[in-house]
Protein backbone atom coordinates (compact mmCIF):
# COMPACT_ATOMS: atom_id res chain seq x y z
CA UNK A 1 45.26 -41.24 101.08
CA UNK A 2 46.90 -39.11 98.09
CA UNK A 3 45.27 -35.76 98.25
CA UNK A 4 44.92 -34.50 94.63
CA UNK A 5 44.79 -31.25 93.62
CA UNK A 6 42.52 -29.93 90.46
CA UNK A 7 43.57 -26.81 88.48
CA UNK A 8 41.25 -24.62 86.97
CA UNK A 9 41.63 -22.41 84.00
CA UNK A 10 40.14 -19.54 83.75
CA UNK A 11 39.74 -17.65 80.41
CA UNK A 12 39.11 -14.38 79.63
CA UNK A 13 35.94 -13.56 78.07
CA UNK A 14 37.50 -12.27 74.63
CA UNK A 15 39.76 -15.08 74.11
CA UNK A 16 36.68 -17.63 74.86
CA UNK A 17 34.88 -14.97 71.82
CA UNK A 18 37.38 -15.13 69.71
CA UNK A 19 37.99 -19.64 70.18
CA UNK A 20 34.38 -19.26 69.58
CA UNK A 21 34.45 -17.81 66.25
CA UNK A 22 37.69 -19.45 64.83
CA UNK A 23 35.85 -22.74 65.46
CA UNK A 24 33.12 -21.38 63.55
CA UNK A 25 34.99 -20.02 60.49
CA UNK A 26 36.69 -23.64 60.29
CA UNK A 27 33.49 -25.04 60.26
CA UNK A 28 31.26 -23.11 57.97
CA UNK A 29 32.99 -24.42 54.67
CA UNK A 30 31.33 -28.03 56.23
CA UNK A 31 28.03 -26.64 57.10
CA UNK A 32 27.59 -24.65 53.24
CA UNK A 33 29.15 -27.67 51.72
CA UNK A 34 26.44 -30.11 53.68
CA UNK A 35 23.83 -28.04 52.99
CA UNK A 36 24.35 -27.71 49.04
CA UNK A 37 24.06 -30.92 49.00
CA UNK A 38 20.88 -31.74 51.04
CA UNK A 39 19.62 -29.33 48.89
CA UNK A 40 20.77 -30.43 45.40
CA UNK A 41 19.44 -33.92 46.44
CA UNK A 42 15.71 -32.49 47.04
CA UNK A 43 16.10 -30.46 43.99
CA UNK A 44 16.71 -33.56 42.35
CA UNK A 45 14.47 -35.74 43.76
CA UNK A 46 11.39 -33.48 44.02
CA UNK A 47 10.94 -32.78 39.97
CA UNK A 48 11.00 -36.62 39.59
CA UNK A 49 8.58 -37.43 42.31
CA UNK A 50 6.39 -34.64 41.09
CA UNK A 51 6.79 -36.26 37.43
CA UNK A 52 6.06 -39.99 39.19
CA UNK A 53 2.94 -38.31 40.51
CA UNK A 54 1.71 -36.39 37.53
CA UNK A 55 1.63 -39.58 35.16
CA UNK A 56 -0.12 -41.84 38.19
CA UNK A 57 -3.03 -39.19 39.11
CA UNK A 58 -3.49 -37.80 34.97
CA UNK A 59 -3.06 -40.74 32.61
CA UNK A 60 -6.12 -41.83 31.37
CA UNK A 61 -8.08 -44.10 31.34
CA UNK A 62 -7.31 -45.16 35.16
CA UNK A 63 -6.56 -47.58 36.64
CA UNK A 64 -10.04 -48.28 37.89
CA UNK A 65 -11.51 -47.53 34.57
CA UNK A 66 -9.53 -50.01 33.24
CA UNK A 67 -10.69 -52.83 35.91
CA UNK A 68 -13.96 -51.88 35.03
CA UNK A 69 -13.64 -52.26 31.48
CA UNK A 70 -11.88 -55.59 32.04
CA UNK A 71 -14.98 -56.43 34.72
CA UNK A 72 -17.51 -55.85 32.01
CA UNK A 73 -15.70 -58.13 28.86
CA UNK A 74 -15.26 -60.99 31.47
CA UNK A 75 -19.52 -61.12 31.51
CA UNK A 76 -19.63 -61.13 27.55
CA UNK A 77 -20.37 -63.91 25.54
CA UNK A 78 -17.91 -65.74 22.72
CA UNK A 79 -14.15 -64.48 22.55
CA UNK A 80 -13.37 -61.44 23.47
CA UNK A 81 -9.91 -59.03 23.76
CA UNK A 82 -9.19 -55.60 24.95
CA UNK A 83 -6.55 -53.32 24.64
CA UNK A 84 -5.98 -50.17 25.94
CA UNK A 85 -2.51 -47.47 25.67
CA UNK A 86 -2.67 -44.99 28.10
CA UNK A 87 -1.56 -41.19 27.87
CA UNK A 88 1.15 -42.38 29.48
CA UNK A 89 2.60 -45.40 26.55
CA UNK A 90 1.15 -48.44 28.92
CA UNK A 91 -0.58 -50.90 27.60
CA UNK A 92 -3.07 -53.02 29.76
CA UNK A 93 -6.33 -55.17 28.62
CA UNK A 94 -7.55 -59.02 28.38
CA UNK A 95 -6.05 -61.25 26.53
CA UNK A 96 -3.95 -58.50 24.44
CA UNK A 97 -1.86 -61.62 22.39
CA UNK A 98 -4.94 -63.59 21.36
CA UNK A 99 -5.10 -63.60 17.66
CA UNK A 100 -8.69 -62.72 15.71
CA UNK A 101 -9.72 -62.99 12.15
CA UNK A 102 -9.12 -59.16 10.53
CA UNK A 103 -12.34 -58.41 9.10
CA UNK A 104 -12.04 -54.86 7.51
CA UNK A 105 -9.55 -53.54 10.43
CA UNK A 106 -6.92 -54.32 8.28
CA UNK A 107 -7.81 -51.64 6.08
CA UNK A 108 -6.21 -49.41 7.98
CA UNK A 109 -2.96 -50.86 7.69
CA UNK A 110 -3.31 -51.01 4.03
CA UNK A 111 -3.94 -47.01 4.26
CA UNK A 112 -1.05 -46.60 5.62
CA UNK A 113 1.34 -49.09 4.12
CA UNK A 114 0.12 -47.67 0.74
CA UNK A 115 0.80 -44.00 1.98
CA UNK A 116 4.79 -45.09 3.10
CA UNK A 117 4.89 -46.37 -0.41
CA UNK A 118 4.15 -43.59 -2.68
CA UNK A 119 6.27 -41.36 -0.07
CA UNK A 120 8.99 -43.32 -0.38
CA UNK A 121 8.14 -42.70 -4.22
CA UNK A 122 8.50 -39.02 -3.39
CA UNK A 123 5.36 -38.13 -5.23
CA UNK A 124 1.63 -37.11 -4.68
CA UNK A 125 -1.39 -39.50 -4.80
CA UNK A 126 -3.12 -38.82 -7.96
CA UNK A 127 -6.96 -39.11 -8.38
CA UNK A 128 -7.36 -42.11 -9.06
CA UNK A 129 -5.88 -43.15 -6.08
CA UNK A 130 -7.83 -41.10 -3.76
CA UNK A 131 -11.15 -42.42 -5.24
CA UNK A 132 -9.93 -46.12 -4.01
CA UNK A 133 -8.69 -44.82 -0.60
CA UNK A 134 -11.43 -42.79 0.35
CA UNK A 135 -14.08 -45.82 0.08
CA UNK A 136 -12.27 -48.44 1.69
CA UNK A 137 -11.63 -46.16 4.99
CA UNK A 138 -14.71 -44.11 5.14
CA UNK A 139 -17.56 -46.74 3.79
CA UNK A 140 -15.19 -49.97 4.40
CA UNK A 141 -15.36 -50.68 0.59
CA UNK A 142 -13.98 -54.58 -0.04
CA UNK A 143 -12.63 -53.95 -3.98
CA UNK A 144 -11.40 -50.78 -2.99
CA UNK A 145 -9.10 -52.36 -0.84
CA UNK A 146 -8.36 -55.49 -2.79
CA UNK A 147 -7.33 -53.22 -5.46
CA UNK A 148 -4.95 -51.55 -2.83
CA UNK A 149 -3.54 -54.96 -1.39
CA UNK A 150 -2.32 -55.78 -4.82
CA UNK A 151 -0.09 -53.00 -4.70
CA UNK A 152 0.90 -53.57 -1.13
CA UNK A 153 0.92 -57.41 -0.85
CA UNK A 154 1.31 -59.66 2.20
CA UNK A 155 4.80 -58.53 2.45
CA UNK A 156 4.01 -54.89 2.37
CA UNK A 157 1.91 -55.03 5.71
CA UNK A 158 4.48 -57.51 7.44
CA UNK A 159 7.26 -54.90 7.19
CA UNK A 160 4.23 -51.86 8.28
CA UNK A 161 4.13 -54.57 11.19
CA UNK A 162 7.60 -54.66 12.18
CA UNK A 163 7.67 -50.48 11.74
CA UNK A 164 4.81 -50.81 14.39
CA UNK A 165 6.31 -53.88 16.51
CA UNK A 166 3.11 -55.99 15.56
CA UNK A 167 4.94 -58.96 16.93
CA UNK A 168 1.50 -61.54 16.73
CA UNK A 169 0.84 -59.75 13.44
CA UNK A 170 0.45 -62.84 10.65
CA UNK A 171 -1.02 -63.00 7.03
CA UNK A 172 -1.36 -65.51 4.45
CA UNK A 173 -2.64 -68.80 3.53
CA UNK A 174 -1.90 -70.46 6.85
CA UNK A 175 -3.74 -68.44 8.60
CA UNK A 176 -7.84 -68.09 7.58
CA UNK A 177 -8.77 -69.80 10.94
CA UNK A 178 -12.43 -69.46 11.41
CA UNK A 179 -12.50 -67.21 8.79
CA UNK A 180 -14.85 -67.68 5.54
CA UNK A 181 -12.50 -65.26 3.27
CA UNK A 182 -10.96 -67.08 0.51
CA UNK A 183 -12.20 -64.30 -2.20
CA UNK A 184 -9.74 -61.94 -0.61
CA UNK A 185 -6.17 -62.32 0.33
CA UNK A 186 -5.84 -59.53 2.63
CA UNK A 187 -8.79 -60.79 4.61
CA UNK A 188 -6.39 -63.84 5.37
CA UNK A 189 -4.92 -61.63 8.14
CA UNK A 190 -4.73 -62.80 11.81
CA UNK A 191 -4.70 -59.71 14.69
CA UNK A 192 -4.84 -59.15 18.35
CA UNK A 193 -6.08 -56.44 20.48
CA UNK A 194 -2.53 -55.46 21.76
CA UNK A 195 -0.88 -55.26 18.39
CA UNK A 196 -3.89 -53.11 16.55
CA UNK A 197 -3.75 -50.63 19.49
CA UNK A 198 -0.07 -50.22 18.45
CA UNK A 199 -0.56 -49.13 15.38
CA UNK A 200 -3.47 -46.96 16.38
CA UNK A 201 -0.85 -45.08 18.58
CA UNK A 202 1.82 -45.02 17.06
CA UNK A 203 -0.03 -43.70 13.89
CA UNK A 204 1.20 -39.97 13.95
CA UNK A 205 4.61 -41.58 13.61
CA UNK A 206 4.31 -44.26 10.98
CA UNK A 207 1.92 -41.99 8.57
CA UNK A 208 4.06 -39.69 6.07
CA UNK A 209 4.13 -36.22 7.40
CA UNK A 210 2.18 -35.05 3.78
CA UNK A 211 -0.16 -37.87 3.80
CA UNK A 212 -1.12 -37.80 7.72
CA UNK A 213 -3.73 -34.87 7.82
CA UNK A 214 -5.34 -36.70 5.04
CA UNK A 215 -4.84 -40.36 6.31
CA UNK A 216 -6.47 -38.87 9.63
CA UNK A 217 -8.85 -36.97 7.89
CA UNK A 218 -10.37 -40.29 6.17
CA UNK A 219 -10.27 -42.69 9.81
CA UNK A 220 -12.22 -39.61 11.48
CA UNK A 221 -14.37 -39.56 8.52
CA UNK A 222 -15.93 -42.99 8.75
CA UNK A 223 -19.63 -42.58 7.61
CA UNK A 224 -22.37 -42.32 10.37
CA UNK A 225 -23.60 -45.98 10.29
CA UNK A 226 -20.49 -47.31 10.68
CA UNK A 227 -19.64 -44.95 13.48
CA UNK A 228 -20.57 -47.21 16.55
CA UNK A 229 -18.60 -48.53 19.57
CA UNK A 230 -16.16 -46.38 20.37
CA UNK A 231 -16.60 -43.20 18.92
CA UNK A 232 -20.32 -43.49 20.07
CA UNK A 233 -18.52 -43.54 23.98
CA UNK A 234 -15.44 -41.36 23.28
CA UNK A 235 -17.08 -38.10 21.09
CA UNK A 236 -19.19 -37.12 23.70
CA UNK A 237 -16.42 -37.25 26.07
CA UNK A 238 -14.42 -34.79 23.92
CA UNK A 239 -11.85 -36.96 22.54
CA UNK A 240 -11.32 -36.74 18.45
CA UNK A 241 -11.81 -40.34 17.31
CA UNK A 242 -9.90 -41.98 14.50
CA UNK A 243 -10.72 -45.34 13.75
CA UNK A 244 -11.71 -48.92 11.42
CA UNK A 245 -14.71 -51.13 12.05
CA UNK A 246 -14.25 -54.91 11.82
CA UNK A 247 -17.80 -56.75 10.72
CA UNK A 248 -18.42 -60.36 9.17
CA UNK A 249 -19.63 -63.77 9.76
CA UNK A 250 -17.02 -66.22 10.99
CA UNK A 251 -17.77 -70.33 11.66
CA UNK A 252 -17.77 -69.38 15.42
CA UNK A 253 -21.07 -66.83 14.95
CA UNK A 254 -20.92 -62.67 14.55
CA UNK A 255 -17.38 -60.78 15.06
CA UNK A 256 -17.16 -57.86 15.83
CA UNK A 257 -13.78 -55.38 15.58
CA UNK A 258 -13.13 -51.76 16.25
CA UNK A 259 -9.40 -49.96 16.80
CA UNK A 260 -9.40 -46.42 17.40
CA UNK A 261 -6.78 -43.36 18.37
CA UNK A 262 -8.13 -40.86 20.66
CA UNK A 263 -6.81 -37.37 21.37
CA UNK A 264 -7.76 -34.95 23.28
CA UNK A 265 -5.83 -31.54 23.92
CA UNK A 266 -2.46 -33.31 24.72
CA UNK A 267 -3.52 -37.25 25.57
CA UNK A 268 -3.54 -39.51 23.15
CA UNK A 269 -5.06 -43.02 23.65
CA UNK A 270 -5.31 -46.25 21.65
CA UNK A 271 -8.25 -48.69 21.87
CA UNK A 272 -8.65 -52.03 20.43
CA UNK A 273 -11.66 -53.94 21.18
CA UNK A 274 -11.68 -57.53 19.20
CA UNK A 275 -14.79 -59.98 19.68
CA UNK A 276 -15.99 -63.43 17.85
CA UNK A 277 -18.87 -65.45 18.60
CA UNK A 278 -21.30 -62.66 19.13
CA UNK A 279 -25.06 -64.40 18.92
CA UNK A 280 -25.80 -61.00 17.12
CA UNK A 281 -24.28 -58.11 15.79
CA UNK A 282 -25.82 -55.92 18.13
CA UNK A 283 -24.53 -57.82 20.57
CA UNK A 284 -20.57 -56.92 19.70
CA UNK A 285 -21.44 -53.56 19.30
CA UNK A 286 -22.66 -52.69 22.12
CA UNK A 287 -19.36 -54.86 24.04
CA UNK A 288 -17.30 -52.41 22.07
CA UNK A 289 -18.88 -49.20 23.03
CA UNK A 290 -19.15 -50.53 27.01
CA UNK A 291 -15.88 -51.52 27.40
CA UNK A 292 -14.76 -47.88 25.57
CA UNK A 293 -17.72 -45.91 28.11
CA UNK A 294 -16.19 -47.34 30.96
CA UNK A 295 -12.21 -46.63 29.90
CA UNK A 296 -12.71 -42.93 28.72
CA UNK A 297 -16.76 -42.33 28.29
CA UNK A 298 -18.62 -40.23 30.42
CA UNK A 299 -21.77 -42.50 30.39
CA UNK A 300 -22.95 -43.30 27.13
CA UNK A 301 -26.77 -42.14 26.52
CA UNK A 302 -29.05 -44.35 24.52
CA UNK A 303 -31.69 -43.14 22.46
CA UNK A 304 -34.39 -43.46 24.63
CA UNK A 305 -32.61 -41.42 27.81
CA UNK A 306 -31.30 -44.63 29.70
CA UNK A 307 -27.68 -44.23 31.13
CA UNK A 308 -25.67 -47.15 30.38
């Protein structure tokens, strides 16, 4: 048996110091180095989550609100359509591509495609004009805003459409539908929920910077008996309503239309709410202002005290 021997070294406490700290000063450009980065990663990361968080837990209307919107339209009678933009840009609803008969919603287009045109004429509206835009926003007059389609013309609101990205936007002779409007062209005009709440949002934008306090000025205007559905829900909420009713007879029964921008300190929404077939008028309006109660309302109140 091989005896083996072990050697032992044995250091002296200030050279064991000083290995010490060598080993440390060779290391400590790895340690600051690793921890820059850790931290430039949560510095990174953190904002962005934060961001994530913000739009989830303060867009409205929420996610729930909008399932209970979309509950309530699913109970309604004759076709309906919903659309809803969030303060955050998303649009959600039912059946936001299905296109309706117009009815006086397109009036609002016509405001604004007439607006882009005497801007791009780089002048002011004169009197004349202002007594046949006022009427057909703010009392939904029809020869006020025939007079204005035949200075804007089919073609006028397909290119407001593409400005907007109204993709399912049509208008024209191949497209009445249901609708009994041969007296007037611009009533020829197919819409959906999706496409109207668009326009609604993106309206700040599209409106000429001189005409848009008086564009908005007009759609927040609308007079009192025409003032149902959604800014009956949204006003007592708080939120400034701008909007254009939609009412006529169709071959299916009563439609009723309303599109509307909302703002509120810094949110802005966009509401479409499109129906056909109502057995009354009533009837639509009161699907328009429950679906709006139940994205952004606060409960509407009826006349006689009962919470909807």
């Amino acid at each position: 048996m091989t005896n083996q021997r072990y050697a032992t070294v044995r250091m002296h406490p200030s050279s064991t110091l000083a290995a010490v700290h060598a080993g440390a000063r060779r290391l400590a450009p790895l340690i600051l180095a690793s921890l820059a980065l850790l931290a430039a990663l949560l510095l990174t990361r953190a904002p962005l989550a934060a961001a994530q968080a913000g739009v989830d837990s303060e867009a409205a209307p929420t996610s729930d609100q909008i399932a209970s919107a979309t509950s309530y339209l699913e109970r309604r009678r004759g076709r309906t359509a919903f659309a809803v933009i969030d303060s955050a840009g998303r649009l959600s609803g039912v059946r936001t591509d299905d296109r309706f008969v117009t009815a006086s919603v397109v009036k609002a287009m016509l405001l604004v495609q007439y607006l882009r045109k005497v801007d791009r004429a780089d002048r002011a509206l004169s009197l004349a004009e202002r007594r046949l835009l006022a009427p057909m926003i703010q009392v939904s007059s029809n020869e006020a805003a025939t007079a204005i389609w035949r200075r804007v013309g089919d073609a006028g609101l397909r290119r407001l459409a593409a400005v907007v990205g109204m993709t399912n936007f049509v208008v024209g002779p191949g497209y009445i539908g249901s609708c009994r409007c041969s007296a007037r062209a611009w009533a020829r005009a197919q819409i959906t929920a999706g496409d109207q709440a668009r326009l609604f949002y993106e309206l700040d934008r599209v409106l000429p910077e001189r005409f848009r306090r008086y564009a908005k000025k007009l759609l927040e205007t609308v007079v009192p008996a025409q003032s149902w559905g959604i800014p009956q829900a949204a006003r007592p909420a708080g939120w400034r309503v701008f909007f254009k009713v939609g009412l006529r007879a169709t071959g299916l029964g009563g439609l009723i239309h309303q599109a509307a921008r909302l703002e509120r300190e810094d949110s802005v929404v966009a509401i479409a709410v499109l129906t056909d077939g109502d057995p009354s008028y009533a009837y639509g309006k009161r699907t328009v202002r429950e679906v709006t109660d139940r994205l952004v309302g606060g409960g509407f109140v009826d006349p006689l005290g009962a919470r909807r």
